[in-house]
N, C-alpha and C. Protein backbone atom coordinates (compact mmCIF):
# COMPACT_ATOMS: atom_id res chain seq x y z
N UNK A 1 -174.80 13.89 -125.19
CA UNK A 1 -175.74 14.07 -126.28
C UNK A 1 -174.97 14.05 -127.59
N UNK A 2 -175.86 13.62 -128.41
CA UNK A 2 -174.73 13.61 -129.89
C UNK A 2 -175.90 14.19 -130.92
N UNK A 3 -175.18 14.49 -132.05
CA UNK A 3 -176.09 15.14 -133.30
C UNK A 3 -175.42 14.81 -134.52
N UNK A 4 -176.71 14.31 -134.67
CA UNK A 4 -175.81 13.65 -136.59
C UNK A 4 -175.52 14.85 -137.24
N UNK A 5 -174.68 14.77 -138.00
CA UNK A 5 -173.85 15.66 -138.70
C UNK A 5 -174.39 15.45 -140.49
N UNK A 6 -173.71 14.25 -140.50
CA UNK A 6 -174.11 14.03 -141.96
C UNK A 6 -174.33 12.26 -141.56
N UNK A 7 -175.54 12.18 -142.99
CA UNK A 7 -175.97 10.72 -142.74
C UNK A 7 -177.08 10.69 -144.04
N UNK A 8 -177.34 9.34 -144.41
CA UNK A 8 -178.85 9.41 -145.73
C UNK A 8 -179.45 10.04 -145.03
N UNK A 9 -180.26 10.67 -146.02
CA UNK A 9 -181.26 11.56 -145.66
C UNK A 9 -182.53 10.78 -144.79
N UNK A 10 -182.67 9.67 -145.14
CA UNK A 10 -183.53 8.61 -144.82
C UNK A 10 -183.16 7.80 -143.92
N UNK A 11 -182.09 8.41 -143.63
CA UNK A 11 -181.06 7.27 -142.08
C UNK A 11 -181.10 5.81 -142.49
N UNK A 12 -181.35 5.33 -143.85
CA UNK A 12 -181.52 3.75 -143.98
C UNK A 12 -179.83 3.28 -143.92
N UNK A 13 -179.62 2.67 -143.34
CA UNK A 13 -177.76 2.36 -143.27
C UNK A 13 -177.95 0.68 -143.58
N UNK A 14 -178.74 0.06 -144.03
CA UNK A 14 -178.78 -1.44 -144.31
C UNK A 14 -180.24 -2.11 -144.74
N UNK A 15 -179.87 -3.01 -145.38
CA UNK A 15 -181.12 -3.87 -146.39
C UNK A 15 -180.76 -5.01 -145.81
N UNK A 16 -181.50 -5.62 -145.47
CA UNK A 16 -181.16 -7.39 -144.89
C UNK A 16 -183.24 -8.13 -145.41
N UNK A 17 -182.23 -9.17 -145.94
CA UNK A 17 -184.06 -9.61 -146.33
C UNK A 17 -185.15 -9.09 -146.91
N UNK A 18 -184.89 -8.18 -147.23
CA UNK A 18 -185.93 -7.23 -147.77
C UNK A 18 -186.06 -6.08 -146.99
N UNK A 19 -185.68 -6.39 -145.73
CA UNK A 19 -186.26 -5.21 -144.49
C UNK A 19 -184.74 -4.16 -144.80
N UNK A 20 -185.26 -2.43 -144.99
CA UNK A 20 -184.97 -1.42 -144.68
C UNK A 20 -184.44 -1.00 -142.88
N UNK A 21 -183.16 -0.78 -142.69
CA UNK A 21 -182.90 -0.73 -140.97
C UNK A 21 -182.24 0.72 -141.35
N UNK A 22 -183.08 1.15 -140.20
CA UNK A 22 -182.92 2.67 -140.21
C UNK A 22 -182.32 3.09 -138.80
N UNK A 23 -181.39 3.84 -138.77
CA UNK A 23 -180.41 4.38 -137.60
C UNK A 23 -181.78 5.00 -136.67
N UNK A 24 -181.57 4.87 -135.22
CA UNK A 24 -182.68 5.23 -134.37
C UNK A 24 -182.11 5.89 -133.82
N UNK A 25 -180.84 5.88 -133.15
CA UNK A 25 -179.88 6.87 -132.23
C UNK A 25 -178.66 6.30 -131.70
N UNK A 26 -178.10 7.19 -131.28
CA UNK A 26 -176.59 6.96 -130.73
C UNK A 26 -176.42 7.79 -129.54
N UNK A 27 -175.93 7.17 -128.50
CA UNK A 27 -176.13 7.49 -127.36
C UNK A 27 -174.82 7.67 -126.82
N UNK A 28 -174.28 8.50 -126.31
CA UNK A 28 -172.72 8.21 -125.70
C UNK A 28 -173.09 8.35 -124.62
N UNK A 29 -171.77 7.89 -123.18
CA UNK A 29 -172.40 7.74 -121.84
C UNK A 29 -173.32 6.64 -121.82
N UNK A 30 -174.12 5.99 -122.25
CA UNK A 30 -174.80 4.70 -121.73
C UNK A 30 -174.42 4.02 -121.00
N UNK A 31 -175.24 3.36 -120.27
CA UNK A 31 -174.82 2.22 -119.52
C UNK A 31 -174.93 0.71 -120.60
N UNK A 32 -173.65 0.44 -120.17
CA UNK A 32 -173.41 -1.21 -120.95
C UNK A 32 -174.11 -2.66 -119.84
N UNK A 33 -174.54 -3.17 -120.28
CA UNK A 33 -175.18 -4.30 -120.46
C UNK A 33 -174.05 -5.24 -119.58
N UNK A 34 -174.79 -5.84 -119.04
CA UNK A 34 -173.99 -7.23 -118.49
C UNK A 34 -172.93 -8.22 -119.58
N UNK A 35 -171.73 -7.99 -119.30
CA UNK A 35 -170.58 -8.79 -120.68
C UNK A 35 -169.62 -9.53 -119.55
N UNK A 36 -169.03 -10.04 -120.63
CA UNK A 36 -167.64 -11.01 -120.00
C UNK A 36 -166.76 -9.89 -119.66
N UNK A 37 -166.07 -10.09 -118.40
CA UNK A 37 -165.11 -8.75 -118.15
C UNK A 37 -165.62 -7.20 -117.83
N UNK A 38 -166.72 -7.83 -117.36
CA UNK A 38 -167.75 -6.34 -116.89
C UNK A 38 -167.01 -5.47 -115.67
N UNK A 39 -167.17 -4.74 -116.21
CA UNK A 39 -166.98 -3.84 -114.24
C UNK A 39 -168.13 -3.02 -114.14
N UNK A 40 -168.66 -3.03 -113.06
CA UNK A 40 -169.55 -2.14 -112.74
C UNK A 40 -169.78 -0.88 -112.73
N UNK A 41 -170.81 -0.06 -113.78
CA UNK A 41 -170.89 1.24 -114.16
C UNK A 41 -170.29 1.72 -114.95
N UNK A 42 -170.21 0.63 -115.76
CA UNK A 42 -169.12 1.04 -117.11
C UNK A 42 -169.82 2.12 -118.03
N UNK A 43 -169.21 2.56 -118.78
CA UNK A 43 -170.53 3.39 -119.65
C UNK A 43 -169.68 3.05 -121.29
N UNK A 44 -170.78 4.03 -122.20
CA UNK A 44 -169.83 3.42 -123.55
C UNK A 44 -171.00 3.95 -124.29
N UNK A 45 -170.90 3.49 -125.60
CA UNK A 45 -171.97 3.59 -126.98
C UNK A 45 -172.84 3.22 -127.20
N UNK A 46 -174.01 3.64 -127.49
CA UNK A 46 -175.53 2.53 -127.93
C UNK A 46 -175.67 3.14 -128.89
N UNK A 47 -175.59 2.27 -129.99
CA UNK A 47 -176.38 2.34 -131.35
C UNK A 47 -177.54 1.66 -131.73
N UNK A 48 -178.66 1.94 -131.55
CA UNK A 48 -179.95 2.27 -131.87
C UNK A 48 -180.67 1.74 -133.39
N UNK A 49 -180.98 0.86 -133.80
CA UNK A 49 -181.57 0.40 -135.18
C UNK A 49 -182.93 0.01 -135.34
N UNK A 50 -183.64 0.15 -136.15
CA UNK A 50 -185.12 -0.31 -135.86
C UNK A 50 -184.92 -0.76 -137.49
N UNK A 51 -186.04 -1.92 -137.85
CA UNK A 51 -186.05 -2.65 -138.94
C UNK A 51 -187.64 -1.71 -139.42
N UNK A 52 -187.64 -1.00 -140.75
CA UNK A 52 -188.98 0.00 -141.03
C UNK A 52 -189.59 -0.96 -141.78
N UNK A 53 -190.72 -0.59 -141.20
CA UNK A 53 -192.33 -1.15 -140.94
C UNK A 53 -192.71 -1.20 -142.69
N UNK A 54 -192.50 -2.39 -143.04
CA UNK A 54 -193.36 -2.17 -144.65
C UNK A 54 -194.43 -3.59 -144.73
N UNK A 55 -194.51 -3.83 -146.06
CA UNK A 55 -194.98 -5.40 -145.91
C UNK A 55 -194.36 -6.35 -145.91
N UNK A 56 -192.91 -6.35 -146.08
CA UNK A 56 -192.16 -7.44 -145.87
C UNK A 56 -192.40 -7.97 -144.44
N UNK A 57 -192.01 -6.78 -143.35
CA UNK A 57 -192.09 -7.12 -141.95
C UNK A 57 -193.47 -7.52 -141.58
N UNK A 58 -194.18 -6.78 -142.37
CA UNK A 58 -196.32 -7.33 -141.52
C UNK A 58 -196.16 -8.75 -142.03
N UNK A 59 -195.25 -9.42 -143.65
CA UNK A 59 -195.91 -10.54 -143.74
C UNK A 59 -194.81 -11.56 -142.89
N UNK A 60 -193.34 -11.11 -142.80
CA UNK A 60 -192.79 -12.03 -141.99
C UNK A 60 -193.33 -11.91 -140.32
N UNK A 61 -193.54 -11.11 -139.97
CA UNK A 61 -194.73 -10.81 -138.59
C UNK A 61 -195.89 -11.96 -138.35
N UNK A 62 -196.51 -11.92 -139.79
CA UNK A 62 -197.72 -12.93 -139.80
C UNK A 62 -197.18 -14.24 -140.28
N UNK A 63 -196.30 -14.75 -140.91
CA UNK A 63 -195.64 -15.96 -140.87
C UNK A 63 -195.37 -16.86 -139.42
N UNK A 64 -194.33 -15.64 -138.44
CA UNK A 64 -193.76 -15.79 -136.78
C UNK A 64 -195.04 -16.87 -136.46
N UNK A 65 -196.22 -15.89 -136.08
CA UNK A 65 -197.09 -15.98 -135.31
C UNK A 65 -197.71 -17.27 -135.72
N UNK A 66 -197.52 -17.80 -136.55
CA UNK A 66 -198.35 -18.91 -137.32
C UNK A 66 -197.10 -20.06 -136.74
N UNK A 67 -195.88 -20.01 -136.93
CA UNK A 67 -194.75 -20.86 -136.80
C UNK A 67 -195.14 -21.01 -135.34
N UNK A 68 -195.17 -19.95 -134.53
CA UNK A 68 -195.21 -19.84 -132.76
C UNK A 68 -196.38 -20.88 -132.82
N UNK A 69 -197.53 -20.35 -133.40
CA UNK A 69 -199.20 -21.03 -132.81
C UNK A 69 -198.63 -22.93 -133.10
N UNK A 70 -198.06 -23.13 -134.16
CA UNK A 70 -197.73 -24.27 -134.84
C UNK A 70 -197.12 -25.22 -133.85
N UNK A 71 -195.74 -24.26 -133.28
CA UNK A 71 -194.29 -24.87 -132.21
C UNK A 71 -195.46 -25.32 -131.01
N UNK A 72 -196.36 -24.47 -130.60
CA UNK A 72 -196.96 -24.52 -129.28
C UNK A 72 -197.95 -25.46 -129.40
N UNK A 73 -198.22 -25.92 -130.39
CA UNK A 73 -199.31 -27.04 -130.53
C UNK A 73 -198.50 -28.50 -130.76
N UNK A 74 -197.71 -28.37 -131.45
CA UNK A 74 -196.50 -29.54 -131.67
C UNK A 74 -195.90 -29.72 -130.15
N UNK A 75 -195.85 -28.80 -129.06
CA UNK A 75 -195.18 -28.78 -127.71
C UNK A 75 -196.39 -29.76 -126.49
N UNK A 76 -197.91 -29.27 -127.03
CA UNK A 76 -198.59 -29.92 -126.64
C UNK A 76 -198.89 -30.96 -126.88
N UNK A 77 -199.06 -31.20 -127.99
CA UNK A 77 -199.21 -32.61 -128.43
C UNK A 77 -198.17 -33.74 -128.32
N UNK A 78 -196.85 -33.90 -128.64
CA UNK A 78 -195.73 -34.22 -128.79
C UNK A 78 -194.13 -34.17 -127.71
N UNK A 79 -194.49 -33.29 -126.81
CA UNK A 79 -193.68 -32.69 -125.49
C UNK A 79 -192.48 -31.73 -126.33
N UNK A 80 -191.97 -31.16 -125.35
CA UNK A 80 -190.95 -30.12 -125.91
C UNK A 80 -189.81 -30.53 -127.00
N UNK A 81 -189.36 -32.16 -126.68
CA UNK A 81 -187.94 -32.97 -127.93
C UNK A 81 -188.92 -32.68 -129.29
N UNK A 82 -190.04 -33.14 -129.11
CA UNK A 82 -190.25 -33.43 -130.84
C UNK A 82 -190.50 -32.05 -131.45
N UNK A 83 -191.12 -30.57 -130.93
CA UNK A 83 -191.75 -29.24 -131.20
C UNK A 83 -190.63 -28.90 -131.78
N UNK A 84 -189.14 -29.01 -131.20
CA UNK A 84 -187.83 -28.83 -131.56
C UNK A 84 -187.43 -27.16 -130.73
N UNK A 85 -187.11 -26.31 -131.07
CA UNK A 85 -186.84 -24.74 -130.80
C UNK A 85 -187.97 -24.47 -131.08
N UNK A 86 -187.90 -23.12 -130.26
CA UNK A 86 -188.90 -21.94 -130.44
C UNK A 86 -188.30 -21.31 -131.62
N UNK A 87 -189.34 -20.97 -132.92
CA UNK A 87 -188.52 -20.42 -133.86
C UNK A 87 -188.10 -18.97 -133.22
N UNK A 88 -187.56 -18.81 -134.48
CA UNK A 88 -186.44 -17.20 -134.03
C UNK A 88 -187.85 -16.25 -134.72
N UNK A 89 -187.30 -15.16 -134.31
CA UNK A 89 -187.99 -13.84 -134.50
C UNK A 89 -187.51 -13.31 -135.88
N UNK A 90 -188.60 -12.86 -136.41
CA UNK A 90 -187.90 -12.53 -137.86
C UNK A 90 -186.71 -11.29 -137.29
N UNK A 91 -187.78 -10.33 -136.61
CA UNK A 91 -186.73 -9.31 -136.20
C UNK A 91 -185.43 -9.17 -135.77
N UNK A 92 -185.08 -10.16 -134.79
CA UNK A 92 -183.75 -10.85 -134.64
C UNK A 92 -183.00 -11.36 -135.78
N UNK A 93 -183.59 -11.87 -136.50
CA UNK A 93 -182.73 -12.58 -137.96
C UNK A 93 -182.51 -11.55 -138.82
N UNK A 94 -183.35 -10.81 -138.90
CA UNK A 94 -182.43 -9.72 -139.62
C UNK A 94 -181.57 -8.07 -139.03
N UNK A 95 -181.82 -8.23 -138.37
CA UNK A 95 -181.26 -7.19 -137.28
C UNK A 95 -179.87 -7.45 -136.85
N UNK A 96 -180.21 -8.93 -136.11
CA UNK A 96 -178.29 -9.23 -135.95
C UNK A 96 -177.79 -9.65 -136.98
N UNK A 97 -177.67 -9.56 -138.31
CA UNK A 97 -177.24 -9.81 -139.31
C UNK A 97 -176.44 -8.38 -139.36
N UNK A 98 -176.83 -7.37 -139.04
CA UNK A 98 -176.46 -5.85 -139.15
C UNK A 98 -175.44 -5.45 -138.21
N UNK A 99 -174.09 -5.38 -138.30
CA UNK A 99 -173.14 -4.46 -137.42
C UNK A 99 -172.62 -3.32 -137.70
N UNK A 100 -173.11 -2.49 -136.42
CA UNK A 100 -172.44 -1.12 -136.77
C UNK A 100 -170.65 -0.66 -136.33
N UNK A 101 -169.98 -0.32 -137.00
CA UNK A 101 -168.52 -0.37 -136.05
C UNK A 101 -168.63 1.23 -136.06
N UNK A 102 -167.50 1.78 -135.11
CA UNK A 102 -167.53 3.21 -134.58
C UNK A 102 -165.98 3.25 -134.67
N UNK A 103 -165.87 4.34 -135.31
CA UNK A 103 -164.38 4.87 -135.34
C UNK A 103 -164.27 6.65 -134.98
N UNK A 104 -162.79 7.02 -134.94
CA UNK A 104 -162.80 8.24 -134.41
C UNK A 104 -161.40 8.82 -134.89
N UNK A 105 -161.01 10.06 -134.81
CA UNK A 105 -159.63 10.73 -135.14
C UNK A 105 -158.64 10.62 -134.36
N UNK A 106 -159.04 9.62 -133.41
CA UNK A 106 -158.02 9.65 -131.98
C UNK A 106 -157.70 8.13 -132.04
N UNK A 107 -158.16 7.41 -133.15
CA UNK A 107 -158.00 5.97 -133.10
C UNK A 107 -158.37 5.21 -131.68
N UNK A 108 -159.55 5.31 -131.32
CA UNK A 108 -159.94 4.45 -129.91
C UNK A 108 -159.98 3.12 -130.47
N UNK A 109 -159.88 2.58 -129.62
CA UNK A 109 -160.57 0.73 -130.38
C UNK A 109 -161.81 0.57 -129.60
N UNK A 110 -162.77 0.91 -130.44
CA UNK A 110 -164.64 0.55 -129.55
C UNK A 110 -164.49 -0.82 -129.95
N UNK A 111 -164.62 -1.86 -128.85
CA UNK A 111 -165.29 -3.23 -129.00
C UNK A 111 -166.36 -3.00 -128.58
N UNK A 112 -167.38 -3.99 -129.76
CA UNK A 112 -168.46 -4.22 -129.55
C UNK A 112 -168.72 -5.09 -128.46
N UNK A 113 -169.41 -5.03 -126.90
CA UNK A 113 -169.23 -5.97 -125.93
C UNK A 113 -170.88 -6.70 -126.00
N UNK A 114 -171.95 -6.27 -126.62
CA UNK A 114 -173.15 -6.82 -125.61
C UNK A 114 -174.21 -5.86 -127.39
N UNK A 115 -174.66 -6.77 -127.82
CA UNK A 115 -176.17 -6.34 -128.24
C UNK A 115 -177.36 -7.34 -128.59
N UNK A 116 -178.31 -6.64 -128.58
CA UNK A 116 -179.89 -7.07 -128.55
C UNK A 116 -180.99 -6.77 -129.38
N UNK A 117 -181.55 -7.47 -130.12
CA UNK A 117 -182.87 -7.90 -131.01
C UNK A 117 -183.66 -8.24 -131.06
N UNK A 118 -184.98 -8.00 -131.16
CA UNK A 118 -186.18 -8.39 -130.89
C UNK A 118 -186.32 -8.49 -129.79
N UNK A 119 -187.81 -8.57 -129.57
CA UNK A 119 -188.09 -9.16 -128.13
C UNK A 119 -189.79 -8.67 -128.18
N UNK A 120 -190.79 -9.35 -127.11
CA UNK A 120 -191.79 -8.78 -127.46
C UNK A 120 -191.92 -7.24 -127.17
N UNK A 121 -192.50 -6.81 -128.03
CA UNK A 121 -193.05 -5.59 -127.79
C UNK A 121 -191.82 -4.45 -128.62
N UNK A 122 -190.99 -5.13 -128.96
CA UNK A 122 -189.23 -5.02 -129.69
C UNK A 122 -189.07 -5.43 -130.92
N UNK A 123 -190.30 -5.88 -131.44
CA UNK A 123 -189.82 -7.03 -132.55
C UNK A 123 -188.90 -6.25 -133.59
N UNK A 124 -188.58 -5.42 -133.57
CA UNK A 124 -187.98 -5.21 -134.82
C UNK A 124 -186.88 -4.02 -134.70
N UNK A 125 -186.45 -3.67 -133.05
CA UNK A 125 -186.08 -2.86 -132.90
C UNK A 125 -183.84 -3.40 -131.90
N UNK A 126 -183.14 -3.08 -132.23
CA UNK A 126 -181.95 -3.37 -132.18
C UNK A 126 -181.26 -2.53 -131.01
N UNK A 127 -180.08 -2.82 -130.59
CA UNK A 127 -179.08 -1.92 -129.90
C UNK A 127 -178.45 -2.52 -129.95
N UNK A 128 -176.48 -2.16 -130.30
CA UNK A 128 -175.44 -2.66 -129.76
C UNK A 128 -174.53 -1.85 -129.15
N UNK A 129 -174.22 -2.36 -127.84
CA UNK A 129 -172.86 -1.27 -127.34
C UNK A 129 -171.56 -1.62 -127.20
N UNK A 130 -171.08 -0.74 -127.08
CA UNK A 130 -169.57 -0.56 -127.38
C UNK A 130 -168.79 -0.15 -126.28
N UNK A 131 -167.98 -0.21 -126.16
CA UNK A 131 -166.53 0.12 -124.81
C UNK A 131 -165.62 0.74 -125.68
N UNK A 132 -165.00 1.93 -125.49
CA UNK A 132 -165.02 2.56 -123.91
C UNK A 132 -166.13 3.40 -124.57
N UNK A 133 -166.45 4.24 -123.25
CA UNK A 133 -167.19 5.64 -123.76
C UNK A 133 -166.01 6.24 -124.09
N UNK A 134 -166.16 7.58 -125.47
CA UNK A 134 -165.36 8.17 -125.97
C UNK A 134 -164.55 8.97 -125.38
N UNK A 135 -163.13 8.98 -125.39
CA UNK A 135 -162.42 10.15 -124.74
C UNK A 135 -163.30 11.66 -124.84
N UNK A 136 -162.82 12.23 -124.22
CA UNK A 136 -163.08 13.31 -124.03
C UNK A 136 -162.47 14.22 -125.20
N UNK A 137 -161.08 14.45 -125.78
CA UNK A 137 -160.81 14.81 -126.37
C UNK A 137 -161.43 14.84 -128.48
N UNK A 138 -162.07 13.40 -127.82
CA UNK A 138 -163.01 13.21 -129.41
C UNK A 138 -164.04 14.02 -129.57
N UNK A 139 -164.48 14.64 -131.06
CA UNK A 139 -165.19 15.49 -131.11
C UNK A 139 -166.33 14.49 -131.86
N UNK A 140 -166.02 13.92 -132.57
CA UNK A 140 -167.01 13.13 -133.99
C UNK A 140 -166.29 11.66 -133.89
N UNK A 141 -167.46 11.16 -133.87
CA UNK A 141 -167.37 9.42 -134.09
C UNK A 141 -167.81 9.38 -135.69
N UNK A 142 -167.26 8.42 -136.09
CA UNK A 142 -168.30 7.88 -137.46
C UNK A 142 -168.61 6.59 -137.54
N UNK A 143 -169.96 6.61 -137.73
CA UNK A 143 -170.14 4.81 -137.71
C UNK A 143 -170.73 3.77 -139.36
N UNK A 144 -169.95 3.21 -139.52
CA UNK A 144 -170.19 2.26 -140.74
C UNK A 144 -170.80 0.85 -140.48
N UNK A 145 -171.77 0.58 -141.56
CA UNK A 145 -172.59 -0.79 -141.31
C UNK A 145 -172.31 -1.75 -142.13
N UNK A 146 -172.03 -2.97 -141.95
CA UNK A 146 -172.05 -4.06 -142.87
C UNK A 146 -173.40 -4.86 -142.46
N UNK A 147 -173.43 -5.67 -143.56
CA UNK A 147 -174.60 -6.97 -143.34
C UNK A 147 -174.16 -8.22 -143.24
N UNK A 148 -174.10 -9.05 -142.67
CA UNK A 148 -173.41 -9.98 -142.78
C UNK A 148 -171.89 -10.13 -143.17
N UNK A 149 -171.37 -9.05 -142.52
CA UNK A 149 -170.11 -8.94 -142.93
C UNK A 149 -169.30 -8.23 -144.28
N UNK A 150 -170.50 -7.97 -145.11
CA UNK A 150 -170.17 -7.10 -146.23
C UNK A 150 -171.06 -5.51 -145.92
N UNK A 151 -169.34 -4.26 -146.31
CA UNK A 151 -170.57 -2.82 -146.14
C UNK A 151 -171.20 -2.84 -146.32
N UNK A 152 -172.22 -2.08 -146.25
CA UNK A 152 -172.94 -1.32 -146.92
C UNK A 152 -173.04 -0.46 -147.61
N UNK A 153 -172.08 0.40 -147.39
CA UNK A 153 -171.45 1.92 -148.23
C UNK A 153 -172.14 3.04 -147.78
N UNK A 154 -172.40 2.42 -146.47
CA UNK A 154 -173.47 3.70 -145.55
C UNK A 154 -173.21 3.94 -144.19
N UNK A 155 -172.80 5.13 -144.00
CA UNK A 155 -172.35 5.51 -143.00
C UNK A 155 -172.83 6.87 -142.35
N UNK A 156 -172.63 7.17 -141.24
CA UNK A 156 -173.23 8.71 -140.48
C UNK A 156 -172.24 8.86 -139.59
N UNK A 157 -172.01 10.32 -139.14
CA UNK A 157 -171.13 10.94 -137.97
C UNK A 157 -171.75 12.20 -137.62
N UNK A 158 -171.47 11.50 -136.30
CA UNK A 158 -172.16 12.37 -135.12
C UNK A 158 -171.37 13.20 -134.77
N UNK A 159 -171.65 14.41 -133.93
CA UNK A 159 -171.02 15.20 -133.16
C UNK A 159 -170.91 14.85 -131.77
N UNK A 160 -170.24 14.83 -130.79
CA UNK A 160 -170.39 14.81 -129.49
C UNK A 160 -170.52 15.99 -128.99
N UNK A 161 -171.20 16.42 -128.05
CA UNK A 161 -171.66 17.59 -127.30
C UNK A 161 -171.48 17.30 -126.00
């Protein structure tokens, strides 16, 4: 179990596109996701992001759905070469734009191995995990966000319990 310590008051740790991404949770002990170099029952970090609900997201939401109805009629009419891709999810486009890194007083090296964006019923909601799960001897992780590769200047640290 972990407990934020200090963090915005508003947990917003990133702006991408207009959309506000707000920290959802951090999980230590998780189970990691299927990666290159997996071993079975690995455990490790989930960081937790959800993209908050304003009108940017209802109108890129109602854009998707119009592009989807569009792709699927171009698929019918035309066969799958000419429709081209299924467009992307707004939620995905701005979500994986967002990385969180995790550091600690014991200098671990967390690689990021495996994360995920959108999906139905997900649209706007994130996770990425990390290897190893934290020593034991660590008390507080802290995690910092960039957007595309530039900070943010926003960061939170948890307690481990």
């Amino acid at each position: 179990m972990t407990t934020i310590i200090w963090a915005p008051g508003d947990l917003i740790m990133a702006s991408n596109e207009g959309v506000e991404v707000r920290l959802a949770g951090v999980r230590t002990n998780s189970e990691v996701p299927f990666y290159m170099g997996h071993v079975p029952d690995v455990r490790g970090i989930r960081v937790d992001l959800v993209g908050v609900t304003s009108r940017v997201t209802m109108d890129l939401d109602i854009a998707y759905t119009a592009a989807i109805e569009s792709w699927i009629l171009e698929r019918k009419s035309h066969g799958q070469e000419a429709a081209g891709a299924r467009p992307l999810m707004p939620g995905g486009v701005v979500l994986s734009a967002v990385k969180p890194a995790i550091t600690d007083n014991h200098d671990t090296d967390y690689r990021l191995v495996a994360s995920h964006s959108a999906g139905t019923g997900t649209e706007w909601d994130g996770s990425w995990f990390f290897v190893p799960e934290p020593p034991a001897a660590v008390k507080h992780l802290t995690i910092e966000f960039t957007v595309n590769g530039r900070p943010t200047g926003k960061s939170c640290r948890v307690q481990l319990d």
